[in-house]
Protein backbone atom coordinates (compact mmCIF):
# COMPACT_ATOMS: atom_id res chain seq x y z
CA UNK A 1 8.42 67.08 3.88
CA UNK A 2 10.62 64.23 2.81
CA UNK A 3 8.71 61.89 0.37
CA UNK A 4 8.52 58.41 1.81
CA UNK A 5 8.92 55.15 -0.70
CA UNK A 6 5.45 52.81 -0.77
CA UNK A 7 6.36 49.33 0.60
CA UNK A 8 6.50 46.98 -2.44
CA UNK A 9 3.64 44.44 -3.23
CA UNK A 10 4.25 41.38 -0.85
CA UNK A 11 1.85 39.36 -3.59
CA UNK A 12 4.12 40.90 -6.66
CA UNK A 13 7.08 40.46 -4.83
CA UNK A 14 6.74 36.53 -4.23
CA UNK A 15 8.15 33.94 -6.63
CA UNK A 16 6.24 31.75 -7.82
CA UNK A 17 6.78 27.76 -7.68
CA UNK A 18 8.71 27.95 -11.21
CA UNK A 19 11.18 30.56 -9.49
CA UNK A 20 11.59 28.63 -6.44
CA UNK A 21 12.07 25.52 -8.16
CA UNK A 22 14.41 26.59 -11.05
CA UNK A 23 17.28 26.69 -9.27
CA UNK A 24 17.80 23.50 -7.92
CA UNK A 25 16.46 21.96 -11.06
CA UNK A 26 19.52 23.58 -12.93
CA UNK A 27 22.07 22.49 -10.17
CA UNK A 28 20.10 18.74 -10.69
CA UNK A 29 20.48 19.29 -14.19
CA UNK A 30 23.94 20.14 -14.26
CA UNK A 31 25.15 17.41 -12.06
CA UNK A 32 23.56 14.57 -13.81
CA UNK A 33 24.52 16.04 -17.06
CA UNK A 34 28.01 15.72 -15.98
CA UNK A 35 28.10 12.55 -14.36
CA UNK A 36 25.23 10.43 -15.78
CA UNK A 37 25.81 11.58 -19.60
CA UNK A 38 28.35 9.57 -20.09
CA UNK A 39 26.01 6.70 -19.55
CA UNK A 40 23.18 8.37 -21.74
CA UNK A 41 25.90 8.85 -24.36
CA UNK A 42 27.45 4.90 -24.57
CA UNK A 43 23.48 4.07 -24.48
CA UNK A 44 22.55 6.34 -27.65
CA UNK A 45 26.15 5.07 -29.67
CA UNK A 46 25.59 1.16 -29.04
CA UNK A 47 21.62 1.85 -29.78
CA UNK A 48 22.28 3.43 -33.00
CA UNK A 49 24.37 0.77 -33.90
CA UNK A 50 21.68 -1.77 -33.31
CA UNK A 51 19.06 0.56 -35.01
CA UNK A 52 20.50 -1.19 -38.56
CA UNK A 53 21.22 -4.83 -37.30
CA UNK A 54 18.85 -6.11 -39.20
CA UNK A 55 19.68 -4.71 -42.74
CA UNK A 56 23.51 -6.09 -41.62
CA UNK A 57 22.40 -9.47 -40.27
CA UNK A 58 20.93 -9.92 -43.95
CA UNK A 59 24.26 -8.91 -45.30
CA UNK A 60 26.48 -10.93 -43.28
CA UNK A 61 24.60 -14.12 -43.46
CA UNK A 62 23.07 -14.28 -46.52
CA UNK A 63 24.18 -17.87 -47.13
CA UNK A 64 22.50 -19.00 -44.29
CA UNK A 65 19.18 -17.22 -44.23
CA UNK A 66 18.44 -17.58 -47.96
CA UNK A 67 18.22 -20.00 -50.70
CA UNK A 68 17.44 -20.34 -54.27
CA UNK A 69 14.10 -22.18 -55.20
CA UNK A 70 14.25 -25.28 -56.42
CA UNK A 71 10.78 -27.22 -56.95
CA UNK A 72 9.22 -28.70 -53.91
CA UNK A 73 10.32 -28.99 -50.39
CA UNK A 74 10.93 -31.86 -48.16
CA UNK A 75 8.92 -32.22 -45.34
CA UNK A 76 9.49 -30.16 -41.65
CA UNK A 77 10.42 -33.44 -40.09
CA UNK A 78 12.81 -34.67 -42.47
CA UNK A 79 14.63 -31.19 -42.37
CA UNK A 80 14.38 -31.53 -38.52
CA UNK A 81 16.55 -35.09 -38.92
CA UNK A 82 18.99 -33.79 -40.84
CA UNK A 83 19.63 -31.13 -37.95
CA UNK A 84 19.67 -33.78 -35.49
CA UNK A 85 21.97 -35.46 -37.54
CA UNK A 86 24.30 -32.17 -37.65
CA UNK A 87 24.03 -31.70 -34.23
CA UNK A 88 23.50 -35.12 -31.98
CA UNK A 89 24.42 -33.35 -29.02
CA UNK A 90 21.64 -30.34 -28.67
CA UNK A 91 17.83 -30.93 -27.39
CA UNK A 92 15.53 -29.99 -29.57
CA UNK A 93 13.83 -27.26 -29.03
CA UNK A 94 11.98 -25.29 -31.43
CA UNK A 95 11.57 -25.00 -35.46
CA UNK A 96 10.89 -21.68 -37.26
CA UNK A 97 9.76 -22.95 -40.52
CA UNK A 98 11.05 -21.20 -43.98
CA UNK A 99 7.84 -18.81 -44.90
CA UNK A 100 9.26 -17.99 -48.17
CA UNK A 101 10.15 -19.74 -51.31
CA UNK A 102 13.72 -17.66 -50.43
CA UNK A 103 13.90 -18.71 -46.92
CA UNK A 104 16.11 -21.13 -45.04
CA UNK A 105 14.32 -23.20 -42.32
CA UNK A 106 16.00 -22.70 -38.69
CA UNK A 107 16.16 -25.53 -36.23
CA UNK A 108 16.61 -24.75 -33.02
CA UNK A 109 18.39 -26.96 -29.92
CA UNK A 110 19.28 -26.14 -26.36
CA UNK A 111 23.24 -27.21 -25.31
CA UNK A 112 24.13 -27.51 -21.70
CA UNK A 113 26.94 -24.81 -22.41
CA UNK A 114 24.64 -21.96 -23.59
CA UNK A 115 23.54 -19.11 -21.49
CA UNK A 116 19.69 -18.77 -21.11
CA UNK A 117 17.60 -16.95 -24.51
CA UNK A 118 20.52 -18.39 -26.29
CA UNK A 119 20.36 -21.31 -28.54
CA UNK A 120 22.27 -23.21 -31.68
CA UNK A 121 19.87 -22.90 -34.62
CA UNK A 122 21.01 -25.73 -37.56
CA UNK A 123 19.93 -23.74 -40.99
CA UNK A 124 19.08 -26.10 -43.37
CA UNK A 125 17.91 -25.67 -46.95
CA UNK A 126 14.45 -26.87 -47.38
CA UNK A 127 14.96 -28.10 -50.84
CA UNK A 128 17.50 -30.70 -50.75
CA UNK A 129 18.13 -30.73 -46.67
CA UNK A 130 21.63 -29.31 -46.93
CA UNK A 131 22.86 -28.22 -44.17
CA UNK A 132 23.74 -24.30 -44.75
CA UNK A 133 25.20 -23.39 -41.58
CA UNK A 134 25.23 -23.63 -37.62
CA UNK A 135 25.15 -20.75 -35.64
CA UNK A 136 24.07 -19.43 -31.73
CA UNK A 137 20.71 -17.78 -31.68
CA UNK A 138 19.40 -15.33 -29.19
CA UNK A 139 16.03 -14.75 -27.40
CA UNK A 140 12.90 -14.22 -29.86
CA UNK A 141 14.16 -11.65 -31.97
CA UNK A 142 16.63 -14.71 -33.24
CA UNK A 143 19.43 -12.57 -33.32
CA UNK A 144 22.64 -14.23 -35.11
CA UNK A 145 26.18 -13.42 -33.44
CA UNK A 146 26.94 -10.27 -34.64
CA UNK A 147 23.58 -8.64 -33.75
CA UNK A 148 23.59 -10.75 -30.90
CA UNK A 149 27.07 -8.80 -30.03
CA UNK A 150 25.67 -5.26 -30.28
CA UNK A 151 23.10 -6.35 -28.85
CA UNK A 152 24.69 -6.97 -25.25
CA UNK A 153 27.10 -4.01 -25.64
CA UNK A 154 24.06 -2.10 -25.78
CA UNK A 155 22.36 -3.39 -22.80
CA UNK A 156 25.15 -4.96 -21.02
CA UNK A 157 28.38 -3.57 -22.03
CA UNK A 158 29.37 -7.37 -22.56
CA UNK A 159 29.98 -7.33 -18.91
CA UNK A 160 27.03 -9.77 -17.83
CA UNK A 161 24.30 -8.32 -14.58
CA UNK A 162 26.56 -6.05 -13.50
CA UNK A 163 26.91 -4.61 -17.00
CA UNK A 164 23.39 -4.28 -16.90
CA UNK A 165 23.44 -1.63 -14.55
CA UNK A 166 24.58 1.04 -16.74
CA UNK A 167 21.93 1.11 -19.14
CA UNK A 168 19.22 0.79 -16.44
CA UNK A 169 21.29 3.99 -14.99
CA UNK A 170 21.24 5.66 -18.46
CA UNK A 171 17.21 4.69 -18.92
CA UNK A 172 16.58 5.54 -15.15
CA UNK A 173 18.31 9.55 -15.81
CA UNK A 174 17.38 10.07 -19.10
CA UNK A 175 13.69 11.12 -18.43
CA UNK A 176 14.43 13.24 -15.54
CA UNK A 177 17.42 15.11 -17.51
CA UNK A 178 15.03 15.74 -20.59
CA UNK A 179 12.18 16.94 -18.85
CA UNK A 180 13.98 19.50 -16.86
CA UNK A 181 15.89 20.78 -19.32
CA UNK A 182 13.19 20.94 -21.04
CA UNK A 183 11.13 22.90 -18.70
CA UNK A 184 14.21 25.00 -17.86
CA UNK A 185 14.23 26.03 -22.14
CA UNK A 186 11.08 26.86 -22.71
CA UNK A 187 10.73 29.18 -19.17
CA UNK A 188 14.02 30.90 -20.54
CA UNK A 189 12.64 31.53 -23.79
CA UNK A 190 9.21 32.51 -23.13
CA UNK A 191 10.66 35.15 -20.49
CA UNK A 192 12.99 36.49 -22.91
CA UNK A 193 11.75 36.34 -26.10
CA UNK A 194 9.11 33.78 -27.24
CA UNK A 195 8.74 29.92 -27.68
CA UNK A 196 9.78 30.29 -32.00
CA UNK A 197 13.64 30.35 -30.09
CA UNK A 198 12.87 27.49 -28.43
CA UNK A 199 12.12 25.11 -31.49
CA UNK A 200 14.16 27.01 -34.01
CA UNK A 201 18.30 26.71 -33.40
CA UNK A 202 20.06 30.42 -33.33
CA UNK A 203 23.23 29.27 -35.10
CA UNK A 204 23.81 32.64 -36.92
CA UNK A 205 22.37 35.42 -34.38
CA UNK A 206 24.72 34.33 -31.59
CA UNK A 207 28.05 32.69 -30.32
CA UNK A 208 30.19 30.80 -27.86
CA UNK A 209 27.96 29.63 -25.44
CA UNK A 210 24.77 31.23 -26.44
CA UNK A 211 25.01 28.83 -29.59
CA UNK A 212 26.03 26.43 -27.79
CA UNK A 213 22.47 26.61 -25.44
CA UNK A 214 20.51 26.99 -28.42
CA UNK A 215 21.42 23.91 -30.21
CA UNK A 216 21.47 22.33 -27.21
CA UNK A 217 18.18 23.44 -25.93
CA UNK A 218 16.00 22.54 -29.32
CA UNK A 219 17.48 19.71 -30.47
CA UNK A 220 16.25 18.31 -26.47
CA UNK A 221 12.81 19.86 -26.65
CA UNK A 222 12.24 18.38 -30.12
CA UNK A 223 13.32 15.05 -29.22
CA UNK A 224 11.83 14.81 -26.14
CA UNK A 225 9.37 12.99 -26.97
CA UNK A 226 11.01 10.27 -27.98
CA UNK A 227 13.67 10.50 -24.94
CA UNK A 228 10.65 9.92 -22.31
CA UNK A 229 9.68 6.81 -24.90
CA UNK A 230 13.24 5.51 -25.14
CA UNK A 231 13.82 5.63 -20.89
CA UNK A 232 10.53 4.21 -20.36
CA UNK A 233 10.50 1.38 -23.22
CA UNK A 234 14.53 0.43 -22.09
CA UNK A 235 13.18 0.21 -18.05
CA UNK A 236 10.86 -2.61 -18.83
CA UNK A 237 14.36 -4.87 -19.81
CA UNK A 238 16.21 -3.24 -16.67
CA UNK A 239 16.98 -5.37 -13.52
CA UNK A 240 15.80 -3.58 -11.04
CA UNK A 241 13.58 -1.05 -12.15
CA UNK A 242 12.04 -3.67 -14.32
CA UNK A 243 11.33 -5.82 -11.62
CA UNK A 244 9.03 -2.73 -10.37
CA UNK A 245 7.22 -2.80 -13.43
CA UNK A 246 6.87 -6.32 -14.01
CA UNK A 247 5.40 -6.61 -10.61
CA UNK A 248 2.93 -3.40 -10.91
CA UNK A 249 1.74 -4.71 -14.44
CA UNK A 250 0.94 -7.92 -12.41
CA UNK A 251 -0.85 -6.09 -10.08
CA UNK A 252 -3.08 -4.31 -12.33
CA UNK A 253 -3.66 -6.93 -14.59
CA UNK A 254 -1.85 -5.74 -17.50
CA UNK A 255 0.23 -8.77 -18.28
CA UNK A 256 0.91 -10.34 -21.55
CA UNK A 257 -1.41 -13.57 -21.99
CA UNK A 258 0.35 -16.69 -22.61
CA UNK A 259 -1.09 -20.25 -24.15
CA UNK A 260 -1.97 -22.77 -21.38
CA UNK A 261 0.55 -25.54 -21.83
CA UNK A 262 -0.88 -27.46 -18.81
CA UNK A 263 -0.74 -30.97 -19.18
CA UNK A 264 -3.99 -32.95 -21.29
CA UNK A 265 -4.72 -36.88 -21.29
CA UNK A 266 -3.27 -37.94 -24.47
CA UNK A 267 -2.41 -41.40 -25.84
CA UNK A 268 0.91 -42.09 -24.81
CA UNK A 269 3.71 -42.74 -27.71
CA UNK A 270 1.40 -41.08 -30.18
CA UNK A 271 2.84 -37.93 -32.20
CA UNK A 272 1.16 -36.80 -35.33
CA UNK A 273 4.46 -34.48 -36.18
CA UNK A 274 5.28 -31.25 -36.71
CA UNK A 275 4.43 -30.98 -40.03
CA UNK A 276 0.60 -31.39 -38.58
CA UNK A 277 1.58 -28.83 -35.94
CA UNK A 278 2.25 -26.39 -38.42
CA UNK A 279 -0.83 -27.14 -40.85
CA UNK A 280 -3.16 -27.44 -38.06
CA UNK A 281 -2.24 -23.30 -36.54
CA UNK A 282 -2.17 -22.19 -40.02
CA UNK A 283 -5.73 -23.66 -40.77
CA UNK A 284 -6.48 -21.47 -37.25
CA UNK A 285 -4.81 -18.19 -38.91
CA UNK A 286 -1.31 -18.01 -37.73
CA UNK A 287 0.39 -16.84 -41.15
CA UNK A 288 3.86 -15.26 -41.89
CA UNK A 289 6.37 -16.00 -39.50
CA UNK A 290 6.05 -18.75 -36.74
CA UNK A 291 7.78 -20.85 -34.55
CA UNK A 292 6.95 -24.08 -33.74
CA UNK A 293 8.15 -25.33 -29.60
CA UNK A 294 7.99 -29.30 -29.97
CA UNK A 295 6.83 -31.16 -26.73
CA UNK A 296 9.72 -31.08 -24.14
CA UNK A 297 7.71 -34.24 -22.15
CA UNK A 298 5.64 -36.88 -22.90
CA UNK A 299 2.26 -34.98 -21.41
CA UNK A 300 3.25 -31.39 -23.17
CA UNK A 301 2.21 -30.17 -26.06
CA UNK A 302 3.27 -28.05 -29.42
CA UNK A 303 2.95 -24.46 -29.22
CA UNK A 304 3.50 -22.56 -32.32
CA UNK A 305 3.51 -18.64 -32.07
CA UNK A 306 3.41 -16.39 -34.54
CA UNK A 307 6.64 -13.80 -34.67
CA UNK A 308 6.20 -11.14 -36.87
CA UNK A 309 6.75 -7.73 -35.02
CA UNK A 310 6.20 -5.59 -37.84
CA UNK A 311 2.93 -3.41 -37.83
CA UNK A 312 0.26 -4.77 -38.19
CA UNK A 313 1.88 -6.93 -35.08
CA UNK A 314 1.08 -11.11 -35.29
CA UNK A 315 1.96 -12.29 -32.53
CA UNK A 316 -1.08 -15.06 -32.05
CA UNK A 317 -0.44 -18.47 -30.44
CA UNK A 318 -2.17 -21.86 -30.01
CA UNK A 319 -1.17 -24.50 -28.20
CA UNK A 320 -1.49 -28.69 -30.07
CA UNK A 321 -2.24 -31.79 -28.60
CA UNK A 322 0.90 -34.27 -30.48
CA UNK A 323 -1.52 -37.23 -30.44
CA UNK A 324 -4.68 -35.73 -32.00
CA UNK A 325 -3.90 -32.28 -33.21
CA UNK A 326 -6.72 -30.21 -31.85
CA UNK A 327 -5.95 -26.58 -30.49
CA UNK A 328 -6.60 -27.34 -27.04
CA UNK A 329 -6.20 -23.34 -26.66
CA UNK A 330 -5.53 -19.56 -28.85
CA UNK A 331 -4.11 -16.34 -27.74
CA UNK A 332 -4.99 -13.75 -30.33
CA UNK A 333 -3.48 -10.38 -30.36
CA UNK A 334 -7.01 -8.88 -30.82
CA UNK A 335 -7.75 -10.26 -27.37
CA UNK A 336 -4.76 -8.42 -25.28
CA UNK A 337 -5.55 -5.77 -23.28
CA UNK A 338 -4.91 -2.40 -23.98
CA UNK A 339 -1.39 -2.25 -21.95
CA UNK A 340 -0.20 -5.48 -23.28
CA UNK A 341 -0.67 -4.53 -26.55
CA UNK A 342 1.11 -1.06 -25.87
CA UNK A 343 3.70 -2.98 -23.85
CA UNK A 344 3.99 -5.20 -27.41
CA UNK A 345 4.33 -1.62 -29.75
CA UNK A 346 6.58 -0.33 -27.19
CA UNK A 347 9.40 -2.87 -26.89
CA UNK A 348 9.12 -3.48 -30.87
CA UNK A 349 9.30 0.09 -31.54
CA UNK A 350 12.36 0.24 -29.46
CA UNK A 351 13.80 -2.38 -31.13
CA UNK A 352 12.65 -0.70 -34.55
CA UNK A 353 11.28 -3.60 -35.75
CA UNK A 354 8.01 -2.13 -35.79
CA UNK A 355 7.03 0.11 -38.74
CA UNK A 356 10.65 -1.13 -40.16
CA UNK A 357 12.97 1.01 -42.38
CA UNK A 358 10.57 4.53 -40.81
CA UNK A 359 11.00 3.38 -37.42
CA UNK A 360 14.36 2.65 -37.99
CA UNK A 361 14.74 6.15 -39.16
CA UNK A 362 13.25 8.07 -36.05
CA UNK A 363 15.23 6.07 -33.71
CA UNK A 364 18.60 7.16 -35.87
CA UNK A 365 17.15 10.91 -35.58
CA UNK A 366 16.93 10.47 -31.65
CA UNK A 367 20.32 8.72 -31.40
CA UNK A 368 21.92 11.23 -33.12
CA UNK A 369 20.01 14.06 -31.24
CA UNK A 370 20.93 12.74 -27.88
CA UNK A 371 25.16 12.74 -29.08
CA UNK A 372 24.55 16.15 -30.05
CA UNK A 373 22.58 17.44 -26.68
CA UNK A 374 25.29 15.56 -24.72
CA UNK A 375 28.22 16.81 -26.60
CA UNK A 376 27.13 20.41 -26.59
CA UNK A 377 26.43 19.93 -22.77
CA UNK A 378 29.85 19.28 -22.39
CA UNK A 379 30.96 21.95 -24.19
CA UNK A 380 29.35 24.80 -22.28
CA UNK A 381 30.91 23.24 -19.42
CA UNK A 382 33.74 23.87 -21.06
CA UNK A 383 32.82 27.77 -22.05
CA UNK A 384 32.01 28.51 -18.71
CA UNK A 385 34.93 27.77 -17.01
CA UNK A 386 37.19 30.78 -15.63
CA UNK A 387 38.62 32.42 -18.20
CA UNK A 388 40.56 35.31 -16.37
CA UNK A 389 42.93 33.27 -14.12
CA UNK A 390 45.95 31.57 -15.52
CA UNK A 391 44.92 28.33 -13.67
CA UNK A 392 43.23 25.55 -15.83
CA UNK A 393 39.52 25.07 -14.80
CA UNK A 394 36.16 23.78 -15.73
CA UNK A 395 32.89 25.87 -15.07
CA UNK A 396 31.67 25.03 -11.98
CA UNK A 397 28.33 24.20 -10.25
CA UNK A 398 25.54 26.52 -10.25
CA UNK A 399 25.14 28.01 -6.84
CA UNK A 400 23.87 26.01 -3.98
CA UNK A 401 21.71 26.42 -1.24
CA UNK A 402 18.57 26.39 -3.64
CA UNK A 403 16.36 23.71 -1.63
CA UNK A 404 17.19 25.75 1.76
CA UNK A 405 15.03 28.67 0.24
CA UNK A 406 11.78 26.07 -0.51
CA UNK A 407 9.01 26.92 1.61
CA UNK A 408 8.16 24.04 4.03
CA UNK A 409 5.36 22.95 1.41
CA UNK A 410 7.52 22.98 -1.58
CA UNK A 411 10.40 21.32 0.34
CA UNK A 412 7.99 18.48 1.53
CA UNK A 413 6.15 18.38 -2.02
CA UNK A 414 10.00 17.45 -3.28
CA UNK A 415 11.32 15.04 -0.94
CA UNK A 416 7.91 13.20 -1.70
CA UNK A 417 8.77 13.22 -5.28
CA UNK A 418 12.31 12.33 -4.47
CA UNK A 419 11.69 8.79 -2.24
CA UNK A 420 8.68 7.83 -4.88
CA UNK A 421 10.48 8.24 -7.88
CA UNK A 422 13.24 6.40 -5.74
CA UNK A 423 11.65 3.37 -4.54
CA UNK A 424 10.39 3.25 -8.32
CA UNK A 425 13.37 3.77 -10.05
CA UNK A 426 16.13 2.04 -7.14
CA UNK A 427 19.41 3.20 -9.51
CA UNK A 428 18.16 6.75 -9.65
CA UNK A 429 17.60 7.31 -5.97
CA UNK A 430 20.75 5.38 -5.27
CA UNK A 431 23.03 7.73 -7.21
CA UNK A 432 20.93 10.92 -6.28
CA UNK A 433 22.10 10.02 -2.59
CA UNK A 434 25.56 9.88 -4.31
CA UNK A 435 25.41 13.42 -5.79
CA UNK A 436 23.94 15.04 -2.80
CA UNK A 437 26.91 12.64 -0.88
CA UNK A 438 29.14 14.45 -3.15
CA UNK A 439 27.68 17.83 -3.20
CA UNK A 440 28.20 18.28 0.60
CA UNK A 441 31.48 16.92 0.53
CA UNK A 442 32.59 19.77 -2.28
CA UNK A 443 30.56 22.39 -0.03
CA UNK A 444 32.28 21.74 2.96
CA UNK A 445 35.79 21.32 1.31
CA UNK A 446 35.09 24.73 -0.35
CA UNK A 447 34.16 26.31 2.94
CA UNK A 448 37.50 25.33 3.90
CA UNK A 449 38.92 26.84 1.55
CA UNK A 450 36.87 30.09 1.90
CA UNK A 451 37.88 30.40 5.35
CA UNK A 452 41.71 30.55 3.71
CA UNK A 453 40.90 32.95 1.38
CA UNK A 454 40.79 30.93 -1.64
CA UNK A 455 38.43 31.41 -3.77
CA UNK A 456 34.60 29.43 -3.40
CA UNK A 457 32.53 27.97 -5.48
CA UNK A 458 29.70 30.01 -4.78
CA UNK A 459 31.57 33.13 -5.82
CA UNK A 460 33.21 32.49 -9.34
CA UNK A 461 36.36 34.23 -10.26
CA UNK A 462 35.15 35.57 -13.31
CA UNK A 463 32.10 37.05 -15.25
CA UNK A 464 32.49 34.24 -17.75
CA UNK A 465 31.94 31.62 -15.39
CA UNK A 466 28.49 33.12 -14.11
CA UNK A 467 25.00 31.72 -15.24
């Protein structure tokens, strides 16, 4: 009697969600590693640059930020004269006061010609009221021109709102190309031969491509981390996206308090100065670095804020009545809530001005990780093109047809995902449309070409080329 096979376990036999999912995560994977990298990668070069802006704004500018000590200093309003003096034409805006014996003091003016954040700060030395310098200033940082410069190649390639898109495109991928990656490295190497590969780089027990992957895959998982930090710090500044988050924080209540500047009765032509300004919010606390807003109308008042985003962060405010000098109201750090005051580490920390030279550091390390992960991406591209046809090729796709093989759940569970994520993040769904726009253009042009007898993507012309 002929011995009959038992039918396989239907339960065994299954994939799970991981094996179901994996493949159109790698086809994801692959396509916005090859189209949005680019992207990722101007991001990570123009953010390391500004990563040390600081330590070269010092350098550059040393003449106007610093002075040497003399004896005693004339007052805040006569140095505020002198400004006026050097520069009739500007309204007065603001004065950050020098805070050490070192320091220059910075007066500040709005001019009709300036963009908005950006305005012409008069350094003057608080000694003798010499005038060291006039330069543009930009938003509350107070970047000078040439941080100002890398600045808006970082965020804007120099090329204004439109410019603006890129990095929100960049900030808006990044996430979703680290995590599944991610996910895709450590279910390769727990299958195969345990999560030590994962964090530790096999540069000397493999080759070609295999190293490749391996840099590739640790120097991702150990920054990763930081990558889901840097996309979701650099979406609060993005246009679109941003205005998502601004609105949900609203929502929720999470918004960063301000001082009421609402008008008070006051007696009119009365102004007790800015030099009482400044001695009244440091009698309430506000040390170290401030700035000092002057009253833009006759009912509004002084505001000084404190500006220091180094850890701990002081960034308390009052707000000054000219005529009498009471604190008509405080914002203390202490007092934010919990969200503000991680929206506050976040941005600084993104900035690197938090922790300083350390933070500075870390953000170098992730810089330089994300070059490497994107170069090396490249590069197996490169190593699995064709490699036994005399025609000149790039590796190809992986296979398609993954999200045809979803169960109904699974297929509804994604396209859920898909429009959420896309309504959140409006560049990301807009150029997923585009790949999957793309993707059925190259399917049916291959098909085309299949029905020739040429070869198709789905079926490589070479072992090389295969996963």
């Amino acid at each position: 009697m002929a011995e009959t096979t038992p039918p396989p376990d239907t339960a065994q036999a299954r994939p799970n969600t991981w094996a179901l999912l994996r493949p159109l995560i790698l086809r994801l994977h692959f396509y916005a590693g090859v189209f949005v990298a680019p992207f990722i990668l101007v991001a990570a070069v123009s953010g390391l640059l500004y990563v040390w802006t600081p330590q070269l704004e010092q350098a550059l500018y040393t003449d106007q930020l610093h002075v040497e000590q003399q004896g005693e200093s004339i007052t805040l309003q006569e140095q505020v004269l002198i400004a006026q003096e050097e520069l009739p034409t500007g309204e007065l805006n603001a004065v950050r006061p020098a805070t050490t014996a070192t320091d220059s003091t910075r007066v500040l003016f709005d001019l009709p010609e300036l963009g908005e954040s950006h305005r012409m700060a008069v350094f003057v030395d608080p000694y003798d009221g010499d005038v060291l310098g006039v330069m543009e200033s930009y938003g509350t940082s107070g970047s000078l021109p040439a941080r100002t410069w890398i600045d808006l190649l970082h965020r804007t390639l120099h090329l204004g709102d439109a410019g603006r898109l890129y990095s929100e495109l960049a900030a808006s991928w990044l996430w979703v190309v680290a995590a599944g990656g991610a996910a895709m490295w450590i279910a390769r190497n727990r299958r195969r031969r345990g999560l030590r590969r994962a964090l530790v780089p096999q540069v000397t027990s493999s080759r070609g491509r295999a190293r490749s992957l391996s840099v590739h895959g640790t120097f991702g998982l150990w920054a990763l981390i930081g990558l889901f930090f840097l996309s979701a710090t650099g979406l609060t500044w993005s246009q679109h996206a941003g205005t998502n988050i601004t609105e949900l924080r609203e929502r929720l209540a999470w918004t960063t308090p301000a001082v009421s500047i609402e008008e008070v009765p006051r007696t009119p032509g009365v102004d007790l100065g800015i030099d009482r300004a400044l001695d009244t919010a440091r009698d309430h606390g506000l040390d170290g670095l401030v700035e000092v807003a002057v009253p833009q109308e006759s009912t509004s008042l002084y505001t000084v804020t404190q500006i220091d985003r180094s850890w701990p962060s002081s960034v308390d405010a009052v707000a000054i009545a000219p005529d009498t000098g009471e604190v008509t109201d405080t914002v203390r750090f202490e007092d934010y809530g919990l969200m503000a005051k991680l929206s506050r580490w976040g941005i600084d920390a993104h900035m690197g001005v938090l922790f300083g030279v350390p933070n500075q550091i870390v953000l170098t390390a992730l810089a330089l990780a994300v070059i490497t992960v994107v170069g090396l991406g490249y590069r197996m591209w490169w190593q699995r093109r064709p490699t036994r046809t005399s025609a000149w090729s790039l590796g190809r796709p992986y296979p398609r047809g993954s999200f045809r093989l979803l169960p109904w759940w699974l297929k509804g569970v994604v396209i859920a995902v898909v429009v959420g994520v896309g309504w959140a993040l409006p560049l990301l769904g807009l150029s997923l449309v585009v790949f999957l726009l793309v993707d059925l253009a190259v399917g049916a042009y291959h098909r085309r070409r299949g029905s020739t007898g040429a070869p198709t993507e789905d079926a490589p012309a070479s072992v090389e080329s295969k996963v």
